[in-house]
C-alpha atoms as a PDB file:
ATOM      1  CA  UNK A   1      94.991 184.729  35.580  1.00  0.00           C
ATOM      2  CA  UNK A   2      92.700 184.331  32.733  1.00  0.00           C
ATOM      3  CA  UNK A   3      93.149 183.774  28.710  1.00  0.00           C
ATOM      4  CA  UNK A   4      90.227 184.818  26.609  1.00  0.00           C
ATOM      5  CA  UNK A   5      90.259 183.845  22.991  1.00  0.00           C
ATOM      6  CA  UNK A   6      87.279 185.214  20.724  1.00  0.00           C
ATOM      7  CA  UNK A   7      86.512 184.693  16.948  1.00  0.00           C
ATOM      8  CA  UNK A   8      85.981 181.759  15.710  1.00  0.00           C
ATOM      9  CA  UNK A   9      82.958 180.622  13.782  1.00  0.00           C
ATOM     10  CA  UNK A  10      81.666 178.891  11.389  1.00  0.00           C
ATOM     11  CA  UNK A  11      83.673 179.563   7.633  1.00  0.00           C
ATOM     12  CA  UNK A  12      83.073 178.646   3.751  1.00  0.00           C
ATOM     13  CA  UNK A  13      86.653 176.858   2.998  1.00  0.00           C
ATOM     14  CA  UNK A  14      89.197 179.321   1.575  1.00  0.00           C
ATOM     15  CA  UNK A  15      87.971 182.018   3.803  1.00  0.00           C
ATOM     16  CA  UNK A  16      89.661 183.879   6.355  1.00  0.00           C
ATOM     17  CA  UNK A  17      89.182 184.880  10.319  1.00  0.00           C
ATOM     18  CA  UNK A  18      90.762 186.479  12.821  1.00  0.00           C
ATOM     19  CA  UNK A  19      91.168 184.997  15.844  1.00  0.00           C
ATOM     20  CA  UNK A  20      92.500 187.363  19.965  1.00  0.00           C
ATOM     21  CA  UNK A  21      93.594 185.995  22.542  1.00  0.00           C
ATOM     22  CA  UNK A  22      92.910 188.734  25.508  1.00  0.00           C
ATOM     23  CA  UNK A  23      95.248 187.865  28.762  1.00  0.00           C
ATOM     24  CA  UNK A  24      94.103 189.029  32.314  1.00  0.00           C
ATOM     25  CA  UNK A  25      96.723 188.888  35.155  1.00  0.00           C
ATOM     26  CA  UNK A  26      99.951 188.185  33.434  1.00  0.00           C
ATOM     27  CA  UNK A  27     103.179 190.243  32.609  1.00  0.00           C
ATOM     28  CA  UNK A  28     102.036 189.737  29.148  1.00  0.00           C
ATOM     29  CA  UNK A  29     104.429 191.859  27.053  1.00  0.00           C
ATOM     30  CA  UNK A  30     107.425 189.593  28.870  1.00  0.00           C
ATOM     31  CA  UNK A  31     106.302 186.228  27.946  1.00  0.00           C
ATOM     32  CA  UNK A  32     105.908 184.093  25.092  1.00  0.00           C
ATOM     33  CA  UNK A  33     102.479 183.460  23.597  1.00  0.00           C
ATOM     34  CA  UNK A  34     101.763 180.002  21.595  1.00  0.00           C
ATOM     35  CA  UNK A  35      98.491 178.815  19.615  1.00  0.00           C
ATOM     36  CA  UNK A  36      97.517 174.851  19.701  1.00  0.00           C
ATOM     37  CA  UNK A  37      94.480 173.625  18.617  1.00  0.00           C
ATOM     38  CA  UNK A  38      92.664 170.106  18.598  1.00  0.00           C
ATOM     39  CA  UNK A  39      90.433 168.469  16.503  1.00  0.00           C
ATOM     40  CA  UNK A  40      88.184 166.083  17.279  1.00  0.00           C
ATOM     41  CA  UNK A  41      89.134 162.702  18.106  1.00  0.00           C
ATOM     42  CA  UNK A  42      92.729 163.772  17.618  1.00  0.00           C
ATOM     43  CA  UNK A  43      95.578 165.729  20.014  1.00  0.00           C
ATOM     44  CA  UNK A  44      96.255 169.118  20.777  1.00  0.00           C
ATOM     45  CA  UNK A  45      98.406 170.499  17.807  1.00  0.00           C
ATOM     46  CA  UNK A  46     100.526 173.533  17.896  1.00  0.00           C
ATOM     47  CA  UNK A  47      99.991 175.971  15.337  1.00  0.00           C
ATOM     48  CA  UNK A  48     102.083 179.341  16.073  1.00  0.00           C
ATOM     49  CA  UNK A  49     104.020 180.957  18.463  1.00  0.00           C
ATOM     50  CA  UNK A  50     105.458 184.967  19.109  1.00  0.00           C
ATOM     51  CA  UNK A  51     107.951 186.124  21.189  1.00  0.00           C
ATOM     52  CA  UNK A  52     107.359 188.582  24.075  1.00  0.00           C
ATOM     53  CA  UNK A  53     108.354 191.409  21.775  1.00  0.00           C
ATOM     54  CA  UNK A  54     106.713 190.380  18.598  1.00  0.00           C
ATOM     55  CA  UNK A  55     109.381 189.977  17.026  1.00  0.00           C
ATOM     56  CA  UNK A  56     109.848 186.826  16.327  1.00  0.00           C
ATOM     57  CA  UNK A  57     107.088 184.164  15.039  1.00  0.00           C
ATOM     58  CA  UNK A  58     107.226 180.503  14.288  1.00  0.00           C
ATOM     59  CA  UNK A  59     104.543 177.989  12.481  1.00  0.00           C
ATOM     60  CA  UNK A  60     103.662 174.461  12.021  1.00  0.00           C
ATOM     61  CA  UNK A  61     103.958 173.121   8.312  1.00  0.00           C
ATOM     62  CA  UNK A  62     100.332 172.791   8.112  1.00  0.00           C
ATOM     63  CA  UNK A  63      99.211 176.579   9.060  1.00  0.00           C
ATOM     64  CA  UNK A  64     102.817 178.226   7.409  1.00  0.00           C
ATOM     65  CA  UNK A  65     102.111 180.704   4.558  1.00  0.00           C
ATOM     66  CA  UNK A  66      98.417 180.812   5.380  1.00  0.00           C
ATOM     67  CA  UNK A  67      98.347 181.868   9.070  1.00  0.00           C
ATOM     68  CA  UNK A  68     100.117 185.106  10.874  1.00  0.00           C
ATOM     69  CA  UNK A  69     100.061 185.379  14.581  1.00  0.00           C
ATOM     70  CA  UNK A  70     101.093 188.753  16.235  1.00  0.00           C
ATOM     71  CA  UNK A  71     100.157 190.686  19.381  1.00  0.00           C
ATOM     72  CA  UNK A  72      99.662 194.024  20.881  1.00  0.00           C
ATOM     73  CA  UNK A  73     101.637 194.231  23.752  1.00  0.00           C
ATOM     74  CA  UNK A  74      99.711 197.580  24.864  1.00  0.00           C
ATOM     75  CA  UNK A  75      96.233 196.086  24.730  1.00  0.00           C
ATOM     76  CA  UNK A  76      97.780 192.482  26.450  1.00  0.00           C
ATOM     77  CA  UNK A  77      96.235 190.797  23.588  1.00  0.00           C
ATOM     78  CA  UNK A  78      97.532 188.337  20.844  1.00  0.00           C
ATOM     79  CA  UNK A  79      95.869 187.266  17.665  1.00  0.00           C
ATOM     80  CA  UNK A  80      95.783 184.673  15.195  1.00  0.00           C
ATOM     81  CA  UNK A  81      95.008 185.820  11.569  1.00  0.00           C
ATOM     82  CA  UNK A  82      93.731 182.722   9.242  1.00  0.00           C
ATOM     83  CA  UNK A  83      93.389 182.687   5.733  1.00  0.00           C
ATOM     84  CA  UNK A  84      92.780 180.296   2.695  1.00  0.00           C
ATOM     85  CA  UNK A  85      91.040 178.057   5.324  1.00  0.00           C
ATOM     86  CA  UNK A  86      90.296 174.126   4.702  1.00  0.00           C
ATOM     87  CA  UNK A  87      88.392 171.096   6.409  1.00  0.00           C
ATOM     88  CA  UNK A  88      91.649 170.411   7.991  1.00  0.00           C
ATOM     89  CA  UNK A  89      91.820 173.558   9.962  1.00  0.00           C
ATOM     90  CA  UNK A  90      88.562 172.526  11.888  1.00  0.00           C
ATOM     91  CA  UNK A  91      89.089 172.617  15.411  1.00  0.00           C
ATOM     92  CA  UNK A  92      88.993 173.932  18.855  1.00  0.00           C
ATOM     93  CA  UNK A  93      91.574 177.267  19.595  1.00  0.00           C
ATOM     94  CA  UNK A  94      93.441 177.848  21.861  1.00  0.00           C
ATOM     95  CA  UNK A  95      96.163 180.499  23.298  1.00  0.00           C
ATOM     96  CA  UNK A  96      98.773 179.758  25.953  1.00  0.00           C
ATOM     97  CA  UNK A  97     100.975 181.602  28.328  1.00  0.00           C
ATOM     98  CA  UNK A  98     103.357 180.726  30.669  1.00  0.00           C
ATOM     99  CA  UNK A  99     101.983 177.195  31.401  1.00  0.00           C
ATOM    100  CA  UNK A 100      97.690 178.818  31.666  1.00  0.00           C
ATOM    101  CA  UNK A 101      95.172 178.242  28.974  1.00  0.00           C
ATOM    102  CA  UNK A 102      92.155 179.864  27.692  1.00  0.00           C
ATOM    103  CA  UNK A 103      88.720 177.656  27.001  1.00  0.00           C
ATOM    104  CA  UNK A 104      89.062 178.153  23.346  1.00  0.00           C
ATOM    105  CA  UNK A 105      87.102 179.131  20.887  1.00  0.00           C
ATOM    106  CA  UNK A 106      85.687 177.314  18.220  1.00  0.00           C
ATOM    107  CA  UNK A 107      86.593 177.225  14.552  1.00  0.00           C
ATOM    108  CA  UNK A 108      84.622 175.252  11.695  1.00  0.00           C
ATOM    109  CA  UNK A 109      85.453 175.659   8.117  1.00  0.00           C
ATOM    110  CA  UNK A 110      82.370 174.342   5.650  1.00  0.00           C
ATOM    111  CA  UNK A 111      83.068 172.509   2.714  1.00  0.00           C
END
């Protein structure tokens, strides 16, 4: 089983990216796929999750109305679509199935 997430970088604040989340070894259009992400020298945070079908999404306060997560159930890959980004949003990625994580990837917004 491996998770894959790709995209992040380094951002001017109110700018956008687009985060995937490519999943290797899982039933992936059965099972739920969630977003955390952690700051430094704070804890992991949740950010988003989608139901298996896609159908469904939910959001923490801080990301609502900014942030859309969605998949692609024929390409076993999920994504994470950021916009009107801040200083607060800095932080390590990361995607989540059934109980395995990916590494992460990296996102900085610049002041």
């Amino acid at each position: 089983v491996q998770l894959v997430e790709s995209g992040g970088g380094l951002v001017q604040a109110g700018g956008s990216l687009k985060l995937s989340c490519a999943v290797f070894g899982l039933p992936f259009s059965t099972q739920v796929l969630r977003w955390y992400r952690e700051a430094a020298g704070k804890g992991r945070e949740w950010v988003a999750t989608v139901t298996s079908s896609g159908d469904a999404t939910a959001y923490a306060d801080s990301v609502r109305g900014r942030f859309t997560v969605s998949r692609d159930n024929s390409k076993n890959t999920g994504f994470l679509q950021m916009s009107a980004l801040n200083g607060e949003d800095t932080a390590m990625y990361y995607c989540t199935m059934s109980n395995y994580w990916g590494r992460g990837t990296q996102v900085t917004v610049s002041s």
